[in-house]
C-alpha atoms as a PDB file:
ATOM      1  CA  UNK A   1       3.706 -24.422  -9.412  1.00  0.00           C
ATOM      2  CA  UNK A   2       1.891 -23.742  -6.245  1.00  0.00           C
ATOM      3  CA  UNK A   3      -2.065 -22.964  -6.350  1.00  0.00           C
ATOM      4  CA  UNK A   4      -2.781 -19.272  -5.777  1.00  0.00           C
ATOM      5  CA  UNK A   5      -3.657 -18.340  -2.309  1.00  0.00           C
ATOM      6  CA  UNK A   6      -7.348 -17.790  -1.757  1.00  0.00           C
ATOM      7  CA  UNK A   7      -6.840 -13.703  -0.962  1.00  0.00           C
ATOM      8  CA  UNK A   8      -7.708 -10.848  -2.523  1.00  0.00           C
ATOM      9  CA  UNK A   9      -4.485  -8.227  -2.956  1.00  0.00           C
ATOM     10  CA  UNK A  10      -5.958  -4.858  -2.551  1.00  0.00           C
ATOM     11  CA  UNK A  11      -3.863  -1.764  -3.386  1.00  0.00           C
ATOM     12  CA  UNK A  12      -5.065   1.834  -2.111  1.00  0.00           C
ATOM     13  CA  UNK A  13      -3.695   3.887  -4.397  1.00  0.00           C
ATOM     14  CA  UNK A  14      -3.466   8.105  -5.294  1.00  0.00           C
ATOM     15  CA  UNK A  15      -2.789   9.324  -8.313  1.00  0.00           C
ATOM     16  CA  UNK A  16       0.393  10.539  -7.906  1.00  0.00           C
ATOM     17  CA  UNK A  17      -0.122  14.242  -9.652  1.00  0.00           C
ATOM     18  CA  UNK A  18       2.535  16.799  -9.048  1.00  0.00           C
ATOM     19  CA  UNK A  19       1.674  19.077  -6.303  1.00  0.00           C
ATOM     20  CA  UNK A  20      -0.496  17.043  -4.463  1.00  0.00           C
ATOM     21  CA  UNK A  21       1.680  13.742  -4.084  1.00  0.00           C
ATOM     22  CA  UNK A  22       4.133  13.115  -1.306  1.00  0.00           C
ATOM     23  CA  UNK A  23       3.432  16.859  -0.377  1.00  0.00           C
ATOM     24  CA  UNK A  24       5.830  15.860   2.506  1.00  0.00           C
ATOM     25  CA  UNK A  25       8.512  14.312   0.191  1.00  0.00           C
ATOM     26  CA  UNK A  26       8.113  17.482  -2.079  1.00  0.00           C
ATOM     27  CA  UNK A  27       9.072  19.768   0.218  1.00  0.00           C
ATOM     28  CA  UNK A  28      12.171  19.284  -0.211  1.00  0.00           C
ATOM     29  CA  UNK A  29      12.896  17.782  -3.683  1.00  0.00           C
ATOM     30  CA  UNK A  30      10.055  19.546  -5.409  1.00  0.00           C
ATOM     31  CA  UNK A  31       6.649  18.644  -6.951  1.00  0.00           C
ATOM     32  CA  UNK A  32       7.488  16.522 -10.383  1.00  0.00           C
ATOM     33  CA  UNK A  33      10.408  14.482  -8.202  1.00  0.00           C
ATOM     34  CA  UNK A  34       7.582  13.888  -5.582  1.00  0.00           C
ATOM     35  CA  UNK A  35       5.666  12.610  -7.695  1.00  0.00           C
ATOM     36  CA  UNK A  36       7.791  10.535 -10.178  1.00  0.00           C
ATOM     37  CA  UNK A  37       9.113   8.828  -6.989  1.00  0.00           C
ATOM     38  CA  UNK A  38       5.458   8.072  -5.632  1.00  0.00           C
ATOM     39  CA  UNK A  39       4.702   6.674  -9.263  1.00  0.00           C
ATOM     40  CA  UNK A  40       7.802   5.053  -9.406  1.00  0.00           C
ATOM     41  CA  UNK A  41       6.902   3.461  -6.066  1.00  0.00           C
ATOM     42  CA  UNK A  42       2.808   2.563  -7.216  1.00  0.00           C
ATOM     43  CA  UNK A  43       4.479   0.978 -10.211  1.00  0.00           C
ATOM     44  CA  UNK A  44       6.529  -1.225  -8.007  1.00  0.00           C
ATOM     45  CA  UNK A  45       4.296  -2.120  -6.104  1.00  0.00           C
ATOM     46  CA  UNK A  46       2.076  -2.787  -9.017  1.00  0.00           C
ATOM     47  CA  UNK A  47       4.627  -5.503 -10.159  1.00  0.00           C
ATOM     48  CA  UNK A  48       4.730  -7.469  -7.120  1.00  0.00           C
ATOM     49  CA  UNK A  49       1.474  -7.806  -6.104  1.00  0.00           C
ATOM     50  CA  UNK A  50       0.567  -9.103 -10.319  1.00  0.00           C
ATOM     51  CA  UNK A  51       3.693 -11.621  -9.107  1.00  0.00           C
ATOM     52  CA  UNK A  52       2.044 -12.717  -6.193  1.00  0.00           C
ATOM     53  CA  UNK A  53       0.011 -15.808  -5.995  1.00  0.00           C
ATOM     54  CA  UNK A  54      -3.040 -14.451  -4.848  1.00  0.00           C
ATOM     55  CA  UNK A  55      -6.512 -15.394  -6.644  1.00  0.00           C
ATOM     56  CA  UNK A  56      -7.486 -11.619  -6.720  1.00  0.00           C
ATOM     57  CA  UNK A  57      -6.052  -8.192  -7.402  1.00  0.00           C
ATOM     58  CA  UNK A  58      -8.055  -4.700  -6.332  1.00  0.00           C
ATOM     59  CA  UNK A  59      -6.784  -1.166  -6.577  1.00  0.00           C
ATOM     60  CA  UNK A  60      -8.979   1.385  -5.055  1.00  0.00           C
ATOM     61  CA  UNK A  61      -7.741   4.380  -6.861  1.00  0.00           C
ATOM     62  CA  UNK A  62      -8.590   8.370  -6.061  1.00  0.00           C
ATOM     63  CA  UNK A  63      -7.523  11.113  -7.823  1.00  0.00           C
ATOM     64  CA  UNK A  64      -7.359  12.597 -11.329  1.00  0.00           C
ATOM     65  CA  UNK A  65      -4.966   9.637 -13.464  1.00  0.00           C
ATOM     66  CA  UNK A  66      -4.552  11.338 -16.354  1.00  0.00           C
ATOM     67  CA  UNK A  67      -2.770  14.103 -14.471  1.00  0.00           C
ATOM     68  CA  UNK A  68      -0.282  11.968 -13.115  1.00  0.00           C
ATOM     69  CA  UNK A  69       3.343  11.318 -13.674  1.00  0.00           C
ATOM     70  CA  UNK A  70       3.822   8.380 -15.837  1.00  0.00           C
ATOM     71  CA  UNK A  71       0.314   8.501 -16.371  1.00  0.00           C
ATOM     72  CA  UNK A  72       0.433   6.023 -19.288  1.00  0.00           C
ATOM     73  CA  UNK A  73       2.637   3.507 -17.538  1.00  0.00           C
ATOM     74  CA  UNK A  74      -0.025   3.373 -15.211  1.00  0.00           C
ATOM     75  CA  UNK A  75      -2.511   2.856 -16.743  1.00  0.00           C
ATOM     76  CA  UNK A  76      -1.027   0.154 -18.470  1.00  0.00           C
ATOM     77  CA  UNK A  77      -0.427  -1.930 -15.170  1.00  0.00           C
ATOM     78  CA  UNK A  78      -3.993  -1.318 -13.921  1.00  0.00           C
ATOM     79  CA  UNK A  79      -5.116  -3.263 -16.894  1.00  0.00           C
ATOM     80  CA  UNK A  80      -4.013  -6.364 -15.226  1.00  0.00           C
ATOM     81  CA  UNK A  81      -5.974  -5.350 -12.000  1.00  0.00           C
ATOM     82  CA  UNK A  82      -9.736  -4.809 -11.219  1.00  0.00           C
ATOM     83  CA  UNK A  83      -9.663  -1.235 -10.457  1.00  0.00           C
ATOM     84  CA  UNK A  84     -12.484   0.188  -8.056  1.00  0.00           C
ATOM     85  CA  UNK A  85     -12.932   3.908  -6.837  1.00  0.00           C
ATOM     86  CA  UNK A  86     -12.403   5.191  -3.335  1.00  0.00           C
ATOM     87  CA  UNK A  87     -15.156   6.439  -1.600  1.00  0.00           C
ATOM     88  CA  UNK A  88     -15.488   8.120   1.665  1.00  0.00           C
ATOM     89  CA  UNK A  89     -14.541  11.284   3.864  1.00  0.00           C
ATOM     90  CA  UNK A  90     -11.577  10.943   4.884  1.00  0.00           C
ATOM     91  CA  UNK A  91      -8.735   7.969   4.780  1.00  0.00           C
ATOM     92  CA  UNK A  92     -10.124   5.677   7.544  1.00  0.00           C
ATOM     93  CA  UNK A  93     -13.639   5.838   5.672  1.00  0.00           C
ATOM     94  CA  UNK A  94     -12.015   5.709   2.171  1.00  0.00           C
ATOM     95  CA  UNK A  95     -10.374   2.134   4.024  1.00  0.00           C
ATOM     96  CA  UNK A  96     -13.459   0.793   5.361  1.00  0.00           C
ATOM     97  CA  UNK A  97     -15.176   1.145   2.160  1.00  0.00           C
ATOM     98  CA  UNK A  98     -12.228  -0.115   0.053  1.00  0.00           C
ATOM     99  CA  UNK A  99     -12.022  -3.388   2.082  1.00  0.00           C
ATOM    100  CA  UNK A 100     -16.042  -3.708   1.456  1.00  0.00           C
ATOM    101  CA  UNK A 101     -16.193  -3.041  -2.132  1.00  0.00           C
ATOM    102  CA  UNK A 102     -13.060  -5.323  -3.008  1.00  0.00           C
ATOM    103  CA  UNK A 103     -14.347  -8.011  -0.901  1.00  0.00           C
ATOM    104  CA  UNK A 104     -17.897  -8.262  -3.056  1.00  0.00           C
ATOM    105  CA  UNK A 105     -15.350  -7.529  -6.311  1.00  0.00           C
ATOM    106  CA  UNK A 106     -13.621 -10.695  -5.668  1.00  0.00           C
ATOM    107  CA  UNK A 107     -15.979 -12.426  -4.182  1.00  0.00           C
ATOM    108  CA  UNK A 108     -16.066 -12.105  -0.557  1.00  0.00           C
ATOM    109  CA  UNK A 109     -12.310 -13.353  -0.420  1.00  0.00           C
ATOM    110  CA  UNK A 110     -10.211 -12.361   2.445  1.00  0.00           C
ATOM    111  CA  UNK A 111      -8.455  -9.064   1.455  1.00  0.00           C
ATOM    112  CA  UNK A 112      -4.721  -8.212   2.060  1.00  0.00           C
ATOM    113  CA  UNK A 113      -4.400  -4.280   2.029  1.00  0.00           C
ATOM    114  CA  UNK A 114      -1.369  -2.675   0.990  1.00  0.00           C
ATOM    115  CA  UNK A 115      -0.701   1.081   0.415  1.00  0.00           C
ATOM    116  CA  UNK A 116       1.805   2.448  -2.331  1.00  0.00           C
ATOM    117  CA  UNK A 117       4.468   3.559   0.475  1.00  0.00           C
ATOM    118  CA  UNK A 118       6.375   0.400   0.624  1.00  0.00           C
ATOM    119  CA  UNK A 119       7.563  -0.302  -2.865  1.00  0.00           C
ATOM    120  CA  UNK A 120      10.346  -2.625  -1.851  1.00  0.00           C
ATOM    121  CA  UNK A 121       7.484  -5.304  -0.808  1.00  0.00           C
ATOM    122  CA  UNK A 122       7.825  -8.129  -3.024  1.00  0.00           C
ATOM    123  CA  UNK A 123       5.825 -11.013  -4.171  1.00  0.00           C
ATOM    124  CA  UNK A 124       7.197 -13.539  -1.672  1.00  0.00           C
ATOM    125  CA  UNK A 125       6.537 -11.345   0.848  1.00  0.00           C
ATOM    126  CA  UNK A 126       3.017 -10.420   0.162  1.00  0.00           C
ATOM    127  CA  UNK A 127       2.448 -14.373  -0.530  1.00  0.00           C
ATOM    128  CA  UNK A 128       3.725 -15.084   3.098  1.00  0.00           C
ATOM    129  CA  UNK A 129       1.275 -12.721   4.639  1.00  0.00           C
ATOM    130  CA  UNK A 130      -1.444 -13.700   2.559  1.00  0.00           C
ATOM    131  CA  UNK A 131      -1.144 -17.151   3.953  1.00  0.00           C
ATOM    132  CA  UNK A 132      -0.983 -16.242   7.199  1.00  0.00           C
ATOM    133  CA  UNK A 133      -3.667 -14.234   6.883  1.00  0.00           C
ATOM    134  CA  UNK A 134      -5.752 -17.909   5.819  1.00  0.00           C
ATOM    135  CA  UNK A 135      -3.911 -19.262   8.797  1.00  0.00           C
ATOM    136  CA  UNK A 136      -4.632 -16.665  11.153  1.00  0.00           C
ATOM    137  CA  UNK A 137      -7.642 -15.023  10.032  1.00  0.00           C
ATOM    138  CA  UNK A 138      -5.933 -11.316  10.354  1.00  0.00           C
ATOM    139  CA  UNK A 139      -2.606  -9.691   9.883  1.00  0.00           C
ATOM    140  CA  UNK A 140      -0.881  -6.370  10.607  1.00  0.00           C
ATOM    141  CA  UNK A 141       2.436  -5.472   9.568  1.00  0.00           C
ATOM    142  CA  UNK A 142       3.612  -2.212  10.850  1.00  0.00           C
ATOM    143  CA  UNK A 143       5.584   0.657   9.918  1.00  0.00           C
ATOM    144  CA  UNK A 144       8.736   1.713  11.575  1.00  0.00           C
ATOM    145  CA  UNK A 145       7.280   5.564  11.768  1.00  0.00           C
ATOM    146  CA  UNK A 146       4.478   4.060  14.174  1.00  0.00           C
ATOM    147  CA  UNK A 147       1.981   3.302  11.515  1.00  0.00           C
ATOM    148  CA  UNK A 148       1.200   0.467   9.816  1.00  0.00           C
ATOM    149  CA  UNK A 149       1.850  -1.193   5.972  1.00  0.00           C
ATOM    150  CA  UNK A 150      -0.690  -4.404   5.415  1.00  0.00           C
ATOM    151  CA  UNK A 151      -3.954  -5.280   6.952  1.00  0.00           C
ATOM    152  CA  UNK A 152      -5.551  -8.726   6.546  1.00  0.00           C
ATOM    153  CA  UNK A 153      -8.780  -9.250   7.151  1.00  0.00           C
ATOM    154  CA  UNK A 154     -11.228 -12.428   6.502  1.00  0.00           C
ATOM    155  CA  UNK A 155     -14.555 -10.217   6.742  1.00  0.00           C
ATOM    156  CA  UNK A 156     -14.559  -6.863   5.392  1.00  0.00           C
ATOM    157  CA  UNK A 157     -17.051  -5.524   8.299  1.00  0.00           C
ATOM    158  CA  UNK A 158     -13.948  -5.987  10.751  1.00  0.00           C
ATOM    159  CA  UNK A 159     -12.337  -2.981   8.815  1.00  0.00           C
ATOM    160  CA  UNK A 160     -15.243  -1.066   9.862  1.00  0.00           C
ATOM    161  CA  UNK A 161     -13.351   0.446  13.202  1.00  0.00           C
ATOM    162  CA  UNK A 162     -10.512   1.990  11.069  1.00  0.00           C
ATOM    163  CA  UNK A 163     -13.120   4.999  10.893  1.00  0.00           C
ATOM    164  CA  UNK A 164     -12.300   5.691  14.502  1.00  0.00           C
ATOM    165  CA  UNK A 165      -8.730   5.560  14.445  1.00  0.00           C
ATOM    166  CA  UNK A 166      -6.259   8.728  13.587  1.00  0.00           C
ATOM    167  CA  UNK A 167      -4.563   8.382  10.742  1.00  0.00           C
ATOM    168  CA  UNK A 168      -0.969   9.122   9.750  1.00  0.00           C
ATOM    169  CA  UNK A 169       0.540   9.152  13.046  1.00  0.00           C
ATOM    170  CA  UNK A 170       2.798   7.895  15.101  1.00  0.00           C
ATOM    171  CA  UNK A 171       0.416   6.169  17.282  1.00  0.00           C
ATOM    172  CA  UNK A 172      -1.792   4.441  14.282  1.00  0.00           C
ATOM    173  CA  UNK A 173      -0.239   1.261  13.963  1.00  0.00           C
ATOM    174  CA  UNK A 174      -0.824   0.858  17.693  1.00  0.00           C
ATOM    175  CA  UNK A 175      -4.382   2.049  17.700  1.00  0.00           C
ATOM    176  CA  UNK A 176      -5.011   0.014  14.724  1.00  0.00           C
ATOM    177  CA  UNK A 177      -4.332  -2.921  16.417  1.00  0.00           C
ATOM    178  CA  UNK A 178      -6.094  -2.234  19.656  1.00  0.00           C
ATOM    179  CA  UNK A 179      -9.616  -1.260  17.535  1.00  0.00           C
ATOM    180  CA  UNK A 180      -9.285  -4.278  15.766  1.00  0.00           C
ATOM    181  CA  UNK A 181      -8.926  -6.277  19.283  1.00  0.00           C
ATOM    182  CA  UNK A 182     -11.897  -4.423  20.587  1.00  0.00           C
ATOM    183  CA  UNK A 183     -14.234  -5.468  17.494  1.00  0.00           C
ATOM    184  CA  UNK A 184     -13.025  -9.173  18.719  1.00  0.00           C
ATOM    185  CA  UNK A 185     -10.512  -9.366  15.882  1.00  0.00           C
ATOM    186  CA  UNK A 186      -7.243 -10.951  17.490  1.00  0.00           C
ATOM    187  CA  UNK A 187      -4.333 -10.153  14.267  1.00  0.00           C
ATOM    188  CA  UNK A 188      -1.255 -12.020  13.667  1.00  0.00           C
ATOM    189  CA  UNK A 189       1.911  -9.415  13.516  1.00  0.00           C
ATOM    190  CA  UNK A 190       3.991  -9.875  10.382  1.00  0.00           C
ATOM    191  CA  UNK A 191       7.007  -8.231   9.222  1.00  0.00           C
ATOM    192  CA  UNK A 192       7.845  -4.697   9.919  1.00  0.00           C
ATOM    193  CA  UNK A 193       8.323  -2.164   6.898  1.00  0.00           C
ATOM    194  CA  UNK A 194       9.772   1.431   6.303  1.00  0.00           C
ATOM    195  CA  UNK A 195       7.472   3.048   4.468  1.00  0.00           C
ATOM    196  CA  UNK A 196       8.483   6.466   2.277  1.00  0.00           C
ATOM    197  CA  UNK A 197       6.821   9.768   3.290  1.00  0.00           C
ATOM    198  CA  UNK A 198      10.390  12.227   3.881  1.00  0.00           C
ATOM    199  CA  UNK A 199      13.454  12.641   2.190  1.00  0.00           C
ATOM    200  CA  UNK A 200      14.729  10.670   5.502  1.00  0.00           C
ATOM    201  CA  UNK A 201      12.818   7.574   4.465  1.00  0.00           C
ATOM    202  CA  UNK A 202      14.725   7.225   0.849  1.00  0.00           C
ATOM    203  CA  UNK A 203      17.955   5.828   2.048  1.00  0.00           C
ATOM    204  CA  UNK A 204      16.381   3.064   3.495  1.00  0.00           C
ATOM    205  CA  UNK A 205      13.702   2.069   1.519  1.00  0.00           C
ATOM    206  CA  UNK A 206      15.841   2.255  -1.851  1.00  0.00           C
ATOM    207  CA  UNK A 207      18.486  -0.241   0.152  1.00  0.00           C
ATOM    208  CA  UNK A 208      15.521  -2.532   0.228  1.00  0.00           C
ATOM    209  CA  UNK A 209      14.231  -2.456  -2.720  1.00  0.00           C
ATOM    210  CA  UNK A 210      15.697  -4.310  -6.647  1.00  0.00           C
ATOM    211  CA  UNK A 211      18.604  -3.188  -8.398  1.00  0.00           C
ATOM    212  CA  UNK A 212      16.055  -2.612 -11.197  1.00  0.00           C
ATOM    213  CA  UNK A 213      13.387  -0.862  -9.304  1.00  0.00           C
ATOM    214  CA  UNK A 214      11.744   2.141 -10.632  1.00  0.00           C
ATOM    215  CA  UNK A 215      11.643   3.251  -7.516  1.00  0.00           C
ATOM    216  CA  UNK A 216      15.723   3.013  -7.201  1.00  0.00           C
ATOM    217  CA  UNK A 217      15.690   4.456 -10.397  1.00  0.00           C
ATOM    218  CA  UNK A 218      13.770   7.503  -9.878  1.00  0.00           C
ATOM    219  CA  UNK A 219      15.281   8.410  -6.281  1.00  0.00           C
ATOM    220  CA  UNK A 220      19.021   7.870  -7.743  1.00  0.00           C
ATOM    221  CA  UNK A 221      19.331  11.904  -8.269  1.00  0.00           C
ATOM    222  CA  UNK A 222      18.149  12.412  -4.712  1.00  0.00           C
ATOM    223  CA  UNK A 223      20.775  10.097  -2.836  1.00  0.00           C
ATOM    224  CA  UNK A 224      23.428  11.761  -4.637  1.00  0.00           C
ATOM    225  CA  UNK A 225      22.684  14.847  -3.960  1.00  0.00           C
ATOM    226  CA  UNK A 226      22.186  14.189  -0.490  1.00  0.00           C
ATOM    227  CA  UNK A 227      25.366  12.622  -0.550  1.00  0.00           C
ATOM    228  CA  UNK A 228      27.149  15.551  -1.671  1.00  0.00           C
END
């Protein structure tokens, strides 16, 4: 068996509570689904970064937990992680601070980044850009809706200039990249994911994800209703 990868796997992660998860997502499938499917989706991501072989596992959690659907399941999988709070103004702060504070958790390991959007990542997958990210010294794998899905990083002060950059649009991945370039950080591109924030985004993702997903599971209604 191969020797775990000298990363940190860090996980930024909201509660998914009804109501105020996958607001987007909600709109049209309604609060609970919303957020079953965005649990369904932390839980799978969960999995595979526990399955990767990385020498440390973060999740930066916000929000109220014991409102959330499949609260207990939760729970239960964070007890295999070191789980830190998120702290900050808004999301690019929240980032910054993450990377920071999961750095000195671990050890000031390099830390992979992942949100809970992508839940058909996998464990090879987050292995591949962990090494890279040894290799390389910084990754960025973007999002086919412009943004972005994983951000390596070997020092935790380089995540400092995600302050300045807009969030959650179609430009971020892009701008991402350029204020890491302008702090003198030069990242290595890896592979592009969908990640889920509409009903639009469902189809795709769930054809990328396990047969025995949750996240498969929980978005089966959905698909066939659309389908109909």
């Amino acid at each position: 068996m191969s020797a775990d990868v000298p990363v940190t796997a860090l996980v930024v992660a909201k509660a998914p509570v009804p109501g105020l998860a996958k607001t987007r997502l909600a709109a049209t499938v309604g609060n609970a689904a919303a957020a079953d499917i965005a649990a369904a989706a932390l839980l799978d991501t969960l999995d595979a970064v526990a399955a990767a072989p990385v020498a440390a596992r973060v999740v930066a959690m916000t929000g109220d937990l014991a409102a959330a659907s499949r609260s207990a399941e939760i729970e239960r999988r964070l007890a295999d992680f070191v789980v830190i709070p998120q702290r900050g103004d808004d999301f690019g702060d929240r980032l910054a601070h993450a990377h920071a504070d999961a750095s000195a958790a671990a050890g000031g390991l390099p830390v992979l980044q992942i949100g809970m959007d992508t839940p058909q990542v996998s464990a090879g997958l987050l292995a591949d850009c962990a090494r890279e990210l040894v290799a390389s010294g910084a990754v960025l794998g973007m999002a086919t809706d412009g943004g972005w899905w994983v951000l390596g990083i070997t020092q935790p002060d380089s995540a400092e200039c995600l302050r300045a950059v807009p969030m959650s649009t179609a430009e971020t991945g892009a701008a991402t990249r350029a204020a890491l370039r302008d702090a003198g950080v030069d990242v290595t591109l890896v592979a592009e994911l969908t990640d889920v924030d509409t009903i639009d985004d469902v189809g795709e993702v769930r054809r990328e994800c396990q047969l025995d997903s949750r996240f498969r599971q929980a978005t089966g209604a959905v698909e066939v209703e659309r389908a109909g």
